[in-house]
N, C-alpha and C. Protein backbone atom coordinates (compact mmCIF):
# COMPACT_ATOMS: atom_id res chain seq x y z
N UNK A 1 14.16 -0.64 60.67
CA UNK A 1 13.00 -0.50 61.55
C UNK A 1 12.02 -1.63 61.26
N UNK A 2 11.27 -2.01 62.25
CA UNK A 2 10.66 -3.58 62.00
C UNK A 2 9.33 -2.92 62.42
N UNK A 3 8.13 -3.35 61.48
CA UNK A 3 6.76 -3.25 61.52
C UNK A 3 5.56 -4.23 62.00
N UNK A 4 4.72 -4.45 62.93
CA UNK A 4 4.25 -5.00 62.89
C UNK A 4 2.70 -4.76 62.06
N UNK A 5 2.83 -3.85 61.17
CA UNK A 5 1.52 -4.01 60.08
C UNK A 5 2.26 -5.13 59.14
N UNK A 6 0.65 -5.54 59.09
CA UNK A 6 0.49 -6.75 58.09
C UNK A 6 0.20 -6.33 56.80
N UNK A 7 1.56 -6.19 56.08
CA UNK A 7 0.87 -5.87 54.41
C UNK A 7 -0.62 -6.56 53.73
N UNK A 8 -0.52 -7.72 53.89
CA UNK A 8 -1.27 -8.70 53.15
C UNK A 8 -2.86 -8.32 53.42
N UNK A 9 -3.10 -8.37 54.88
CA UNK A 9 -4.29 -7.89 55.58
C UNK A 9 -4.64 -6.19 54.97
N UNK A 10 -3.39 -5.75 55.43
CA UNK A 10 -3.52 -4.11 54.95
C UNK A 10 -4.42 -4.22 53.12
N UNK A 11 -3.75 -4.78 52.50
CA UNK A 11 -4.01 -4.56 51.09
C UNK A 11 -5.55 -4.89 51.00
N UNK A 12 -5.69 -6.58 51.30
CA UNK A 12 -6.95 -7.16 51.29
C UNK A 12 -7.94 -6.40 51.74
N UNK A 13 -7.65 -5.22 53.10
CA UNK A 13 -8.76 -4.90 53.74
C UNK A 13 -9.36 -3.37 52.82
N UNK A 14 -8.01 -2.93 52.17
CA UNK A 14 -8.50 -1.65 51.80
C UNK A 14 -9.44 -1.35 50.92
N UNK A 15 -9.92 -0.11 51.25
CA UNK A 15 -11.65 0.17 50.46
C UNK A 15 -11.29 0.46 48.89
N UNK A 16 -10.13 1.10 49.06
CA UNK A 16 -9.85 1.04 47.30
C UNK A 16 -8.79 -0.27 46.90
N UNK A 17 -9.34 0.42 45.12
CA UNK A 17 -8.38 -1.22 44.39
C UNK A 17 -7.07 -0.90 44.45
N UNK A 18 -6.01 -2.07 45.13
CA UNK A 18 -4.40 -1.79 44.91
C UNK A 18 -4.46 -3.05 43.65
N UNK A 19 -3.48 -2.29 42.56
CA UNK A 19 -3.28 -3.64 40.94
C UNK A 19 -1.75 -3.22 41.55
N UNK A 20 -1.20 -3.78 41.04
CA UNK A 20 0.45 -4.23 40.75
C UNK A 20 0.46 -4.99 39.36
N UNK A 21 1.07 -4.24 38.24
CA UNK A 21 1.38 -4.80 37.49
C UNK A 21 3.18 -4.99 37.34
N UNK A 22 3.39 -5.89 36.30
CA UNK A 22 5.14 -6.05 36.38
C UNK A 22 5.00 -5.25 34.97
N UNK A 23 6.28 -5.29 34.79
CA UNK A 23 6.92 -4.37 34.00
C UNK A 23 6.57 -4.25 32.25
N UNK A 24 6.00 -5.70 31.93
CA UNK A 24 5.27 -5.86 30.79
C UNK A 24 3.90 -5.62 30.46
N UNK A 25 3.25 -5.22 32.48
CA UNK A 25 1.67 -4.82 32.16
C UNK A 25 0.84 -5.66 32.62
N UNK A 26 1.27 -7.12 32.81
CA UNK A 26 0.06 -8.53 33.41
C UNK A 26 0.32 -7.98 35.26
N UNK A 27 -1.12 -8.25 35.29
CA UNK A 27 -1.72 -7.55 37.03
C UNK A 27 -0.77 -9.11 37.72
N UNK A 28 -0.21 -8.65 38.53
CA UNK A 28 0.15 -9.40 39.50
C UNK A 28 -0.30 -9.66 41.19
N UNK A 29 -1.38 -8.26 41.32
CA UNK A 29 -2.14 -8.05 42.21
C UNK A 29 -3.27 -7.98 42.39
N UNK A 30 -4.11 -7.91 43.03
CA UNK A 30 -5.21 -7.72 42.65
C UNK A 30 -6.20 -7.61 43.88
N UNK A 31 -6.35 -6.89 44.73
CA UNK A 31 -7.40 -6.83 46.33
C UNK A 31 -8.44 -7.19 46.01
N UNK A 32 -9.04 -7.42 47.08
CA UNK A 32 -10.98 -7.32 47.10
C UNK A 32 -11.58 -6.15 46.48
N UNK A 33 -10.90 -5.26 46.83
CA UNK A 33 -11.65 -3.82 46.17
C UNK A 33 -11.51 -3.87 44.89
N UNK A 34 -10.61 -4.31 43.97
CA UNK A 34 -10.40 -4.06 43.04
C UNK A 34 -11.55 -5.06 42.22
N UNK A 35 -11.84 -6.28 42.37
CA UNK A 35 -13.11 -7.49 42.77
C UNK A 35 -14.27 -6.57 42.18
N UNK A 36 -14.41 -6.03 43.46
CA UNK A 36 -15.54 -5.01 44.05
C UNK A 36 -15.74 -4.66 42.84
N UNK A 37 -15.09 -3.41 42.52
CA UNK A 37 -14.84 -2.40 41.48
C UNK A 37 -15.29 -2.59 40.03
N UNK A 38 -14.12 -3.65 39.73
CA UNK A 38 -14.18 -4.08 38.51
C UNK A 38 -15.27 -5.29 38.07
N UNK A 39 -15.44 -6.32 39.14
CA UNK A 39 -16.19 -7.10 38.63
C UNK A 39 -15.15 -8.29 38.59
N UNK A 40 -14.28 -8.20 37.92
CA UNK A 40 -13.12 -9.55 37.81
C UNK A 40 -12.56 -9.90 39.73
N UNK A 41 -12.80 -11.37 39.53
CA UNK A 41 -12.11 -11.94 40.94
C UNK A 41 -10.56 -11.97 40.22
N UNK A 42 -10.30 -12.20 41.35
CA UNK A 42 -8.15 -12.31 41.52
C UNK A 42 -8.23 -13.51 40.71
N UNK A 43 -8.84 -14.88 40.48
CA UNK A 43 -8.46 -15.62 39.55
C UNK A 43 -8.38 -15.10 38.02
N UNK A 44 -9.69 -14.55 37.84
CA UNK A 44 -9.46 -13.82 35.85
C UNK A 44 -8.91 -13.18 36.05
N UNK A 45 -8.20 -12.25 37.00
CA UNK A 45 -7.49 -10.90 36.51
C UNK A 45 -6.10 -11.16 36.60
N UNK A 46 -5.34 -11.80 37.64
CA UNK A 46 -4.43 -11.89 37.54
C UNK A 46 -3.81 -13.01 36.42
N UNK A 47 -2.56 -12.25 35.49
CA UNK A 47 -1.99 -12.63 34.47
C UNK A 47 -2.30 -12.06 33.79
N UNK A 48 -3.26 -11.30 33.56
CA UNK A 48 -3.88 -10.30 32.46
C UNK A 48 -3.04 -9.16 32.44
N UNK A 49 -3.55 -9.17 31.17
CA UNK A 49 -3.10 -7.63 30.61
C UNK A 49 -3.80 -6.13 31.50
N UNK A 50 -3.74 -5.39 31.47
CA UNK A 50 -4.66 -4.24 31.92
C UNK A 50 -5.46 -4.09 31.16
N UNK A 51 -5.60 -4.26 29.87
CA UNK A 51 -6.51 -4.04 28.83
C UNK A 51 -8.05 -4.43 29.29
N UNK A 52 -7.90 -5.47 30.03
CA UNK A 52 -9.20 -5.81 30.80
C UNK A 52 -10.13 -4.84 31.74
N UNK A 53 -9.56 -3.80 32.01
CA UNK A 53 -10.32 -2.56 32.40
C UNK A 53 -10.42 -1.25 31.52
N UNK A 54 -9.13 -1.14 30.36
CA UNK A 54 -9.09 -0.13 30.22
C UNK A 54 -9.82 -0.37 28.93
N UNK A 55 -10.47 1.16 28.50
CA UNK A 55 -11.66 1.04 27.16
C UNK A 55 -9.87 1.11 25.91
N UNK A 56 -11.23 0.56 24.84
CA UNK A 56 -10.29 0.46 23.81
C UNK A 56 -9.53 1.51 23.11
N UNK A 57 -11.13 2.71 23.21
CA UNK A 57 -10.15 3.91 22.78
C UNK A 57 -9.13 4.64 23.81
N UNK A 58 -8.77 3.98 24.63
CA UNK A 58 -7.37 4.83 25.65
C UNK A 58 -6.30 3.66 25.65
N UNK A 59 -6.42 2.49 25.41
CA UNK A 59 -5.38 1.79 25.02
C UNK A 59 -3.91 2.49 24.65
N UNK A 60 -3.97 2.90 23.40
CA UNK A 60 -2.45 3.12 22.67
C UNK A 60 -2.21 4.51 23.59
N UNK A 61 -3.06 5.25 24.08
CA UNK A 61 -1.65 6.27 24.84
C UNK A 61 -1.88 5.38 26.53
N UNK A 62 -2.20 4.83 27.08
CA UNK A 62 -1.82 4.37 28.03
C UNK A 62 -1.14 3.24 28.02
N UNK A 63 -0.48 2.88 26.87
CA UNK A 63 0.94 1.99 26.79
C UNK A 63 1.57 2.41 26.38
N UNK A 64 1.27 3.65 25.32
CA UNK A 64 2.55 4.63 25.27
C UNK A 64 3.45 5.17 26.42
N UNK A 65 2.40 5.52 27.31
CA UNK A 65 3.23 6.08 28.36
C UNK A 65 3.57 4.99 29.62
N UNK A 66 2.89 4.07 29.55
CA UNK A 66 3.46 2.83 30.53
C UNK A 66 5.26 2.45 30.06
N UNK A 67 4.81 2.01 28.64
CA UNK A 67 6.36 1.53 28.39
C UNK A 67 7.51 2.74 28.37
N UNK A 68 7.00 4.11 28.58
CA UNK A 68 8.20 5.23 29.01
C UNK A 68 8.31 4.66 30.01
N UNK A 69 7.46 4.91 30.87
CA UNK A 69 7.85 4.70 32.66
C UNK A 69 8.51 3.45 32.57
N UNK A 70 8.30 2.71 32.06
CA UNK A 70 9.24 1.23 32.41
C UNK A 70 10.69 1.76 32.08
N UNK A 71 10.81 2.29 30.76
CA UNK A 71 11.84 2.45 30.03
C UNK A 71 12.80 3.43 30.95
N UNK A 72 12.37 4.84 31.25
CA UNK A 72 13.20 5.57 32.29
C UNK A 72 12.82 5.62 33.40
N UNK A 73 11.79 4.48 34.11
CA UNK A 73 12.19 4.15 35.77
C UNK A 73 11.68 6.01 36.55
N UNK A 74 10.63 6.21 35.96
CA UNK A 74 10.04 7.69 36.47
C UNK A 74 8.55 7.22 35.62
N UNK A 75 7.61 8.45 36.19
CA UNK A 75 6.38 8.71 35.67
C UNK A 75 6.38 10.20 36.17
N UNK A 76 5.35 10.70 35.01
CA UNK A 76 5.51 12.80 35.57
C UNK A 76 4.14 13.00 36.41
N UNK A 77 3.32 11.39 36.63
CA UNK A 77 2.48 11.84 37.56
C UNK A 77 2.39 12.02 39.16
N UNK A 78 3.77 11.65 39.35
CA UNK A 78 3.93 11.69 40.95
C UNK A 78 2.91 11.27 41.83
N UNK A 79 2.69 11.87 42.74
CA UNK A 79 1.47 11.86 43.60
C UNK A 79 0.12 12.64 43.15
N UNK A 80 0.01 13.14 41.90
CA UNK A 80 -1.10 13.88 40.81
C UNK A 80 -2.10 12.41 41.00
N UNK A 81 -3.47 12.88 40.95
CA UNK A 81 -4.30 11.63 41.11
C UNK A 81 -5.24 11.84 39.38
N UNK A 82 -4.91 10.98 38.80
CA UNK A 82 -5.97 11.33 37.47
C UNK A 82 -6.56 10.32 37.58
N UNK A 83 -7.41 11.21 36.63
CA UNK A 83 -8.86 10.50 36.38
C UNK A 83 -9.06 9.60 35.03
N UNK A 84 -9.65 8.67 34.65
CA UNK A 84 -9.75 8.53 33.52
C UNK A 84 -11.10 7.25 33.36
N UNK A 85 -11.62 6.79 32.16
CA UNK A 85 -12.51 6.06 32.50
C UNK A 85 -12.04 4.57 32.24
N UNK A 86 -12.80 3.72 33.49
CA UNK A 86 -12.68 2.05 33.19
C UNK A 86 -13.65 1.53 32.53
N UNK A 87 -13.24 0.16 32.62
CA UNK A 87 -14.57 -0.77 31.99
C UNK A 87 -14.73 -1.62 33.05
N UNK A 88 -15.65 -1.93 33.59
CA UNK A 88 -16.35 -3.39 34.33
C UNK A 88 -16.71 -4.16 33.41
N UNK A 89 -16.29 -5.38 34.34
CA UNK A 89 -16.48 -7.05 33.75
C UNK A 89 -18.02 -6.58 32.99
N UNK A 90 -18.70 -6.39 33.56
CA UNK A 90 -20.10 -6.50 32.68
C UNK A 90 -20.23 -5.15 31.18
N UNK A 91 -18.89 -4.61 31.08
CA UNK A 91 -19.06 -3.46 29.97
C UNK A 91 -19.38 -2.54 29.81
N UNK A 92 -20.17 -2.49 31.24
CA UNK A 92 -20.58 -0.37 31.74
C UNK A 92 -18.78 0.21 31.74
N UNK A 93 -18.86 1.48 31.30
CA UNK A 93 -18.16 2.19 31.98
C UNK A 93 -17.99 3.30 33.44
N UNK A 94 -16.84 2.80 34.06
CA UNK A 94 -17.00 3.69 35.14
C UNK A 94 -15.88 5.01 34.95
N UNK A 95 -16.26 5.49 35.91
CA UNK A 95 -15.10 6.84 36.02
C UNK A 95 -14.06 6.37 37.23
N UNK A 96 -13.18 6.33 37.10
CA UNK A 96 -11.84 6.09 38.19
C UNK A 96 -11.20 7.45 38.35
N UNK A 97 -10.67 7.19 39.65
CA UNK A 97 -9.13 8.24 39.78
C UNK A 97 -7.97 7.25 40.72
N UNK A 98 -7.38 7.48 40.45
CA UNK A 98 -6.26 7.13 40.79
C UNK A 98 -4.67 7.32 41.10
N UNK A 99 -3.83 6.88 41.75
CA UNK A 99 -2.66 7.59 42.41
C UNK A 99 -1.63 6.30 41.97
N UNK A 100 -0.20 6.61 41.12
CA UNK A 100 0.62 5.38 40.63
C UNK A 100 1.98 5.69 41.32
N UNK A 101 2.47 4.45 41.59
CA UNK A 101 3.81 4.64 42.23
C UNK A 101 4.87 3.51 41.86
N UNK A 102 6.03 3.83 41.31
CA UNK A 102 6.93 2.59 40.80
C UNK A 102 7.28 1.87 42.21
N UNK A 103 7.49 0.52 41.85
CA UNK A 103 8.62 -0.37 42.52
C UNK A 103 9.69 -0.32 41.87
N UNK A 104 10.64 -0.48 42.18
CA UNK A 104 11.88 -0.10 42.02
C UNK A 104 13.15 -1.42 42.81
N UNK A 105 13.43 -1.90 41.43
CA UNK A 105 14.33 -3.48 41.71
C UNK A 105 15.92 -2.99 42.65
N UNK A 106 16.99 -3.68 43.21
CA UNK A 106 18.32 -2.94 43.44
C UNK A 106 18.95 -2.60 42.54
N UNK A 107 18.80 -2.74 41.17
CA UNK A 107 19.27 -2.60 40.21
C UNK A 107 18.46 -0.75 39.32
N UNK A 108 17.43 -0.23 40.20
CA UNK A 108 17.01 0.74 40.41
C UNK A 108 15.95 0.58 38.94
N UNK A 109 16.13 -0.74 38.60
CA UNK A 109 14.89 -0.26 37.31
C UNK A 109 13.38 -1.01 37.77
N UNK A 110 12.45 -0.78 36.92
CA UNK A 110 10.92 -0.95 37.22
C UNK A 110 10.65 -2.18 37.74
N UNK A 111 10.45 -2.62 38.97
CA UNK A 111 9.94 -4.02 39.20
C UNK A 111 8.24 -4.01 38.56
N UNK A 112 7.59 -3.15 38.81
CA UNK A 112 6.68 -3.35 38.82
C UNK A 112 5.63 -1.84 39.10
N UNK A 113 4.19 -1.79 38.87
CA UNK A 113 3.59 -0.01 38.89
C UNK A 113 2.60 -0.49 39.81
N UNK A 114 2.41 0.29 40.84
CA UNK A 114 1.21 0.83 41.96
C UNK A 114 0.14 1.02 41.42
N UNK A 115 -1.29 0.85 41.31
CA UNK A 115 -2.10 1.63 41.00
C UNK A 115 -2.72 1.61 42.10
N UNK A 116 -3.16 3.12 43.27
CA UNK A 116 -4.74 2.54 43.61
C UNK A 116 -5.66 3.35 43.38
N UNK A 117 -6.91 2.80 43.17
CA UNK A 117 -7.73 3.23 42.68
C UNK A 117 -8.71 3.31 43.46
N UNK A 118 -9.47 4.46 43.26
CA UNK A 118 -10.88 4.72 43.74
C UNK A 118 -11.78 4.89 41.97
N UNK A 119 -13.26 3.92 42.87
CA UNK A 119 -14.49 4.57 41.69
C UNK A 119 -15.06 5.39 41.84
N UNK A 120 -15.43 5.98 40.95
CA UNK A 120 -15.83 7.92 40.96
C UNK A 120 -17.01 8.13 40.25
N UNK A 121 -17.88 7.16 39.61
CA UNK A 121 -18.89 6.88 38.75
C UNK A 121 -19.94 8.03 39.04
N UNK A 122 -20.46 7.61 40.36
CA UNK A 122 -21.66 8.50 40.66
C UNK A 122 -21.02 9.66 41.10
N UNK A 123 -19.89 9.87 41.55
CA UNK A 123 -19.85 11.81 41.99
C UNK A 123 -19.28 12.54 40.61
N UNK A 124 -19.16 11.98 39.24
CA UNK A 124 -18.36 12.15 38.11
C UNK A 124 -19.81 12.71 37.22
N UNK A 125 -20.98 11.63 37.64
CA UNK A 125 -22.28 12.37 36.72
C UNK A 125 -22.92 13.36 37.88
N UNK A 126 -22.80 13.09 38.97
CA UNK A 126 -23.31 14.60 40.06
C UNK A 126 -22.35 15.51 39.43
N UNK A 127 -21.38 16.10 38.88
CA UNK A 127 -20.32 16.88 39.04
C UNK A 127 -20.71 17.50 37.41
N UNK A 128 -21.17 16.41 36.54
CA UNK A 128 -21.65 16.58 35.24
C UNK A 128 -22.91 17.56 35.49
N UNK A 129 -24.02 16.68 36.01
CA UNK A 129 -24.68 17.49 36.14
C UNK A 129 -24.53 18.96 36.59
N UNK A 130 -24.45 19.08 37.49
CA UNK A 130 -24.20 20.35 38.04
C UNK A 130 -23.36 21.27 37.03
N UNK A 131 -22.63 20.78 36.76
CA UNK A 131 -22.17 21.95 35.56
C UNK A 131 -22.76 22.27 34.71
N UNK A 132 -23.70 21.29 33.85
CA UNK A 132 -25.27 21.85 33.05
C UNK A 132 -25.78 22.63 33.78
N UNK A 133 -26.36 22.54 34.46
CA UNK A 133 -27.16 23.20 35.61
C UNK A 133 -26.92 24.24 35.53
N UNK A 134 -25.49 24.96 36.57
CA UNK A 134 -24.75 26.21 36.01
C UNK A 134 -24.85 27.05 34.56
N UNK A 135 -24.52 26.07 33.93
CA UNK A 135 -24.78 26.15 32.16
C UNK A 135 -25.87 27.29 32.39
N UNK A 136 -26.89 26.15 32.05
CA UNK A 136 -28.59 26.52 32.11
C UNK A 136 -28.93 27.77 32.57
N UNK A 137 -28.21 28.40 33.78
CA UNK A 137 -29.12 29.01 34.97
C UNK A 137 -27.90 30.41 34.56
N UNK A 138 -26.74 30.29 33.82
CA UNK A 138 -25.77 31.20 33.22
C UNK A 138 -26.48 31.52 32.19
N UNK A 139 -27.01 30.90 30.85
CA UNK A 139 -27.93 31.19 29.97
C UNK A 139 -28.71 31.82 30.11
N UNK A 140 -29.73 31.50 31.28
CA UNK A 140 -30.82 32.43 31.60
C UNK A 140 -30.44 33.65 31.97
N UNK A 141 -29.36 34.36 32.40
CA UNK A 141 -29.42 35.77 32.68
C UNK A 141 -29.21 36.68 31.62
């Protein structure tokens, strides 16, 4: 079946970040949103490691479980969207969620991992709050 959507446009235009990393982890992708998001243009980011967004203390289990997924060509998050926190170029942290999906070579192993991402920063401390709040107003009775 033949498409006339334009991947390239599609990616560039979308409101969230699409990364593509290859199988060792360096971003091979990188949209405007992701720009947006992170702070890094497509020149610093691509070739990089992921480490460039992710905080230091989530490092070792999020290459723990990257190099499974490379290794058996699956992830157990399916279409599950988690959350977890980034870093921006300038060193704030944000809150992300996100949805991952393998590429898959003819040879059926990992070309490469999907990420896209949405930032969640401000509805992550509304959501904080409000649960104090609750807290608070549970206390009082």
């Amino acid at each position: 079946m033949h498409s006339n959507v334009d991947l390239k446009q599609l990616v560039a235009g979308a409101a969230d970040a699409i990364l593509v990393c290859d199988p060792e982890g360096a971003i091979v992708l990188w949209n405007d949103a992701a720009e947006r998001i992170f702070g890094y243009t497509a020149a610093e980011a691509l070739g990089q490691s992921l480490d460039l967004i992710i905080p230091q203390r989530q490092r070792q289990r999020h290459w723990d479980g990257y190099n499974k997924t490379m290794e058996t060509a699956s992830t157990r998050y399916g279409a599950d969207v988690l959350r977890v926190p980034a870093v921006h170029k300038d060193g704030r942290t944000l809150s992300i969620a996100f949805t991952v999906s393998l590429l898959l070579a003819a040879d059926s192993k990992v070309s490469g991992i999907v990420a896209i991402v949405r930032e969640e920063t401000r509805r992550f401390a509304e959501e904080r709050a409000l649960r104090k709040r609750l807290a608070e107003l549970e206390a009082q009775r």
